[in-house]
C-alpha atoms as a PDB file:
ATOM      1  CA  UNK A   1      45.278   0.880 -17.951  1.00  0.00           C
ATOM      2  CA  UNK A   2      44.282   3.415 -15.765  1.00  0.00           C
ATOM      3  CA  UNK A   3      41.286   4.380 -17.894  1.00  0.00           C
ATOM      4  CA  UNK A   4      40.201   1.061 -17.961  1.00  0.00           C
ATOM      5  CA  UNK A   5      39.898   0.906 -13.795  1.00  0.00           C
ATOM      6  CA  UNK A   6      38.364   4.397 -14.008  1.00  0.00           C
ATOM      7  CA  UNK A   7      35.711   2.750 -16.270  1.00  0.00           C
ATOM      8  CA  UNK A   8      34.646  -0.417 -14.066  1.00  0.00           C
ATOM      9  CA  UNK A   9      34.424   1.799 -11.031  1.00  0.00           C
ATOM     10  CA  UNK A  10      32.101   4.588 -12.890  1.00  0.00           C
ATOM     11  CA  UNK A  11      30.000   1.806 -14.248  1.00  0.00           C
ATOM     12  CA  UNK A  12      29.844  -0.294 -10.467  1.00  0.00           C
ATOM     13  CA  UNK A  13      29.152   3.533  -9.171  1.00  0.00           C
ATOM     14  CA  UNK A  14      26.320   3.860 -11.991  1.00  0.00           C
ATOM     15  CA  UNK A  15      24.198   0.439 -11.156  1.00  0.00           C
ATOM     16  CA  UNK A  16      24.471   0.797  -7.526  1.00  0.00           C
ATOM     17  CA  UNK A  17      22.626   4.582  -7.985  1.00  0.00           C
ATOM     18  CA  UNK A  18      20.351   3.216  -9.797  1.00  0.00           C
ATOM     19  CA  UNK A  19      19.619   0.067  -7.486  1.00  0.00           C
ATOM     20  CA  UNK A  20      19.169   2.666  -4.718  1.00  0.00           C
ATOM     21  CA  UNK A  21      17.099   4.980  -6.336  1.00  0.00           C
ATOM     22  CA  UNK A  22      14.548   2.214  -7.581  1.00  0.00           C
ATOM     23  CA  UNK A  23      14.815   1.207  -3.807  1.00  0.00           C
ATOM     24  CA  UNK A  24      13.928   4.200  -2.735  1.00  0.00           C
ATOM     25  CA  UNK A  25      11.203   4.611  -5.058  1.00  0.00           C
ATOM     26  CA  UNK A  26       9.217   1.051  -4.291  1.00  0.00           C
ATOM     27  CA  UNK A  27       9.894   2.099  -0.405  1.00  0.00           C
ATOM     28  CA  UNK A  28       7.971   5.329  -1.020  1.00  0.00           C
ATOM     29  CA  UNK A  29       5.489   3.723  -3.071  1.00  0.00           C
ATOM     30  CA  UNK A  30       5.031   1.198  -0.048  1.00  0.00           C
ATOM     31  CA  UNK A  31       4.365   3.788   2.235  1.00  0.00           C
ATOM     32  CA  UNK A  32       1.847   6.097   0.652  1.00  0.00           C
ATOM     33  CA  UNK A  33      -0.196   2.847  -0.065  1.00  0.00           C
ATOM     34  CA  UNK A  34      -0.027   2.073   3.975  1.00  0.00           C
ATOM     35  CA  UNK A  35      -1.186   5.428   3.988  1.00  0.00           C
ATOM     36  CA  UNK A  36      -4.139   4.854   1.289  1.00  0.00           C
ATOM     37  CA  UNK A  37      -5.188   1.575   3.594  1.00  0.00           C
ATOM     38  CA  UNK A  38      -4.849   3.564   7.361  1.00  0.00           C
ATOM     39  CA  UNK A  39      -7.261   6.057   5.694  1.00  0.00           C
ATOM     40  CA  UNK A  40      -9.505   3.812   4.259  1.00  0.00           C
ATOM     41  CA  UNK A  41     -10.067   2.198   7.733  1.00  0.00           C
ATOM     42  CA  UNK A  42     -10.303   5.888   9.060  1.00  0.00           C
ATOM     43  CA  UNK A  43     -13.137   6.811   6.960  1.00  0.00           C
ATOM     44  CA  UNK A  44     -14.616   3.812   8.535  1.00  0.00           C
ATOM     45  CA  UNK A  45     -14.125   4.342  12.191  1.00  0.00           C
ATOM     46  CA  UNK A  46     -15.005   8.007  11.799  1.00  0.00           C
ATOM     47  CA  UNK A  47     -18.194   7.471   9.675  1.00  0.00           C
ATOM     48  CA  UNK A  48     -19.367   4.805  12.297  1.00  0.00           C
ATOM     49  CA  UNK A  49     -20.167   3.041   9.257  1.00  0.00           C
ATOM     50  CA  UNK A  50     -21.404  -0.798   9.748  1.00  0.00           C
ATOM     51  CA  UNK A  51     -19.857  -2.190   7.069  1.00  0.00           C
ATOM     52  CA  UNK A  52     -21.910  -5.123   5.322  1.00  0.00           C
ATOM     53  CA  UNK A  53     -20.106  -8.261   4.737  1.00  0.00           C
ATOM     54  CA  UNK A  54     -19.029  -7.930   1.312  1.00  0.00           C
ATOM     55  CA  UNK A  55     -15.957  -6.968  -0.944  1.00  0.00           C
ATOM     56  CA  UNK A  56     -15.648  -3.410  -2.041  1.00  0.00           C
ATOM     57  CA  UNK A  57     -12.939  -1.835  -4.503  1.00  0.00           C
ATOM     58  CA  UNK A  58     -12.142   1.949  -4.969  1.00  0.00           C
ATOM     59  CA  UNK A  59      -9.540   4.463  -6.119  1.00  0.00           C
ATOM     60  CA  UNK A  60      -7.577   6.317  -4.029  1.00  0.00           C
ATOM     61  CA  UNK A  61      -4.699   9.160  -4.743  1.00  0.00           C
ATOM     62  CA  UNK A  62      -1.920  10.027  -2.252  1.00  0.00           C
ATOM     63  CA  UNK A  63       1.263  11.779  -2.639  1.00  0.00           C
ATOM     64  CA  UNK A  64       0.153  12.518  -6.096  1.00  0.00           C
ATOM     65  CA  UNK A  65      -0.030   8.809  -7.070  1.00  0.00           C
ATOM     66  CA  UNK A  66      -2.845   6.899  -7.811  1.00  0.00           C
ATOM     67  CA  UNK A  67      -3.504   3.893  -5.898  1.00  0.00           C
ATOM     68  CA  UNK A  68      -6.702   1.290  -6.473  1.00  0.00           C
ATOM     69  CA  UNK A  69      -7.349  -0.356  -3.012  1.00  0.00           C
ATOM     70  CA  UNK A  70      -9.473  -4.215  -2.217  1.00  0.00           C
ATOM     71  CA  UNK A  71     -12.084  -3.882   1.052  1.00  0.00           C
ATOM     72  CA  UNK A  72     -12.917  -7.582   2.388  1.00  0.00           C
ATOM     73  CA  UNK A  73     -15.355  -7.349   5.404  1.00  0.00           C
ATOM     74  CA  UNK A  74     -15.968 -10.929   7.049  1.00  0.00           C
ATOM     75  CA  UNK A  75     -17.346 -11.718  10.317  1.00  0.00           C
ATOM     76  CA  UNK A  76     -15.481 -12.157  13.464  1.00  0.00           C
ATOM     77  CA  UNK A  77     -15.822 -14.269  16.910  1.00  0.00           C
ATOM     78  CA  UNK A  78     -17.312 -11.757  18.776  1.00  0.00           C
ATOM     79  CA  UNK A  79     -20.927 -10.473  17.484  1.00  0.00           C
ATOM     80  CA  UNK A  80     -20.827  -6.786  17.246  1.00  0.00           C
ATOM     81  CA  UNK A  81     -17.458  -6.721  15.728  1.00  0.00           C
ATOM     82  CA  UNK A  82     -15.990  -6.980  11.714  1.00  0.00           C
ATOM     83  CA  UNK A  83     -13.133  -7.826  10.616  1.00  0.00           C
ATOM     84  CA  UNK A  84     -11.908  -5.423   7.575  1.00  0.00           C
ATOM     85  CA  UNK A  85      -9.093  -6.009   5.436  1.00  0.00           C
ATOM     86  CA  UNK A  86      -8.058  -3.327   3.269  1.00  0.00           C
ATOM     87  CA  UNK A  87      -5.324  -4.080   0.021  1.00  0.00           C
ATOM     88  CA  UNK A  88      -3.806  -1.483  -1.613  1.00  0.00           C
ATOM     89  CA  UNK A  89      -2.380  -1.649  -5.264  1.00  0.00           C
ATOM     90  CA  UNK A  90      -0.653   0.644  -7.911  1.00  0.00           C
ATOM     91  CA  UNK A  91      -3.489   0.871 -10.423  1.00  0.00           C
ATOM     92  CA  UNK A  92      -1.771  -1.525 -13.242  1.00  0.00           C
ATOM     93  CA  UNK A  93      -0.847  -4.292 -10.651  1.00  0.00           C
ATOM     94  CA  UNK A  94      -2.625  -7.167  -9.313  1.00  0.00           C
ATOM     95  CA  UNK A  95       0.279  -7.791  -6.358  1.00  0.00           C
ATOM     96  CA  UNK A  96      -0.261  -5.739  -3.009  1.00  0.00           C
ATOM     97  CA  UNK A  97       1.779  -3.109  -1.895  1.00  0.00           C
ATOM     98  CA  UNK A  98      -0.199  -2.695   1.338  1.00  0.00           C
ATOM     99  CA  UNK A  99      -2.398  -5.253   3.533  1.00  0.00           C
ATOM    100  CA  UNK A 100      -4.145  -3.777   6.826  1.00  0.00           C
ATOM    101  CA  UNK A 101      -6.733  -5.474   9.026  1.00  0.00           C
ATOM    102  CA  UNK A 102      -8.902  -3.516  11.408  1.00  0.00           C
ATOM    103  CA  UNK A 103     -11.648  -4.130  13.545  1.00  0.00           C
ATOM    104  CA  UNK A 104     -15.017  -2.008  13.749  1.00  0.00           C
ATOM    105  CA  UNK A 105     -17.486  -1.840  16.476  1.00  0.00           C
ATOM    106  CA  UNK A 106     -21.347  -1.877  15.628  1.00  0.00           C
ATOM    107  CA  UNK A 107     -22.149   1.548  16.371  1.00  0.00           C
END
């Protein structure tokens, strides 16, 4: 009888390690492609690139994962400004990990 409580709790102990650890692993993912999307919009600001209004996709790697990332540029209400929304996937997934909007000034 004994044995058989020792069993049930090892196997409860197992799945909840492994529900953390795949936790743990989509959090991380999450934040290295917020990182991916903060750079794109980096390399933006810092290039004082005008960004035409257009959809670009690239490749990215961070944390020694590869990421594929969306860039939408639209117009916004006020003239010299663009609206850029940067999406950032895991290369064999069409769902987002990361979304970031920024704004660029015409330089």
């Amino acid at each position: 009888m004994a044995l058989a409580v020792l069993a049930i709790a090892l196997a409860a102990t197992a799945r909840s390690m492994g529900a953390a650890i795949d936790t743990t692993a989509a959090l991380r993912d999450r934040t290295l492609a917020r990182w991916v999307a903060e750079d794109r919009l980096a390399q933006l600001e810092l290039g004082r690139e005008w960004p035409a209004l257009d959809t670009k996709e690239g490749s990215s790697d961070m944390g020694g994962r590869a990421f594929r990332w969306r860039q939408q540029t639209s117009a916004s209400p006020v003239a010299r400004m663009r609206r850029v929304e940067v999406s950032v996937f895991l290369p064999e997934t069409d769902s987002p990990l990361a979304h970031m909007t920024g704004f660029l000034e015409q330089p």
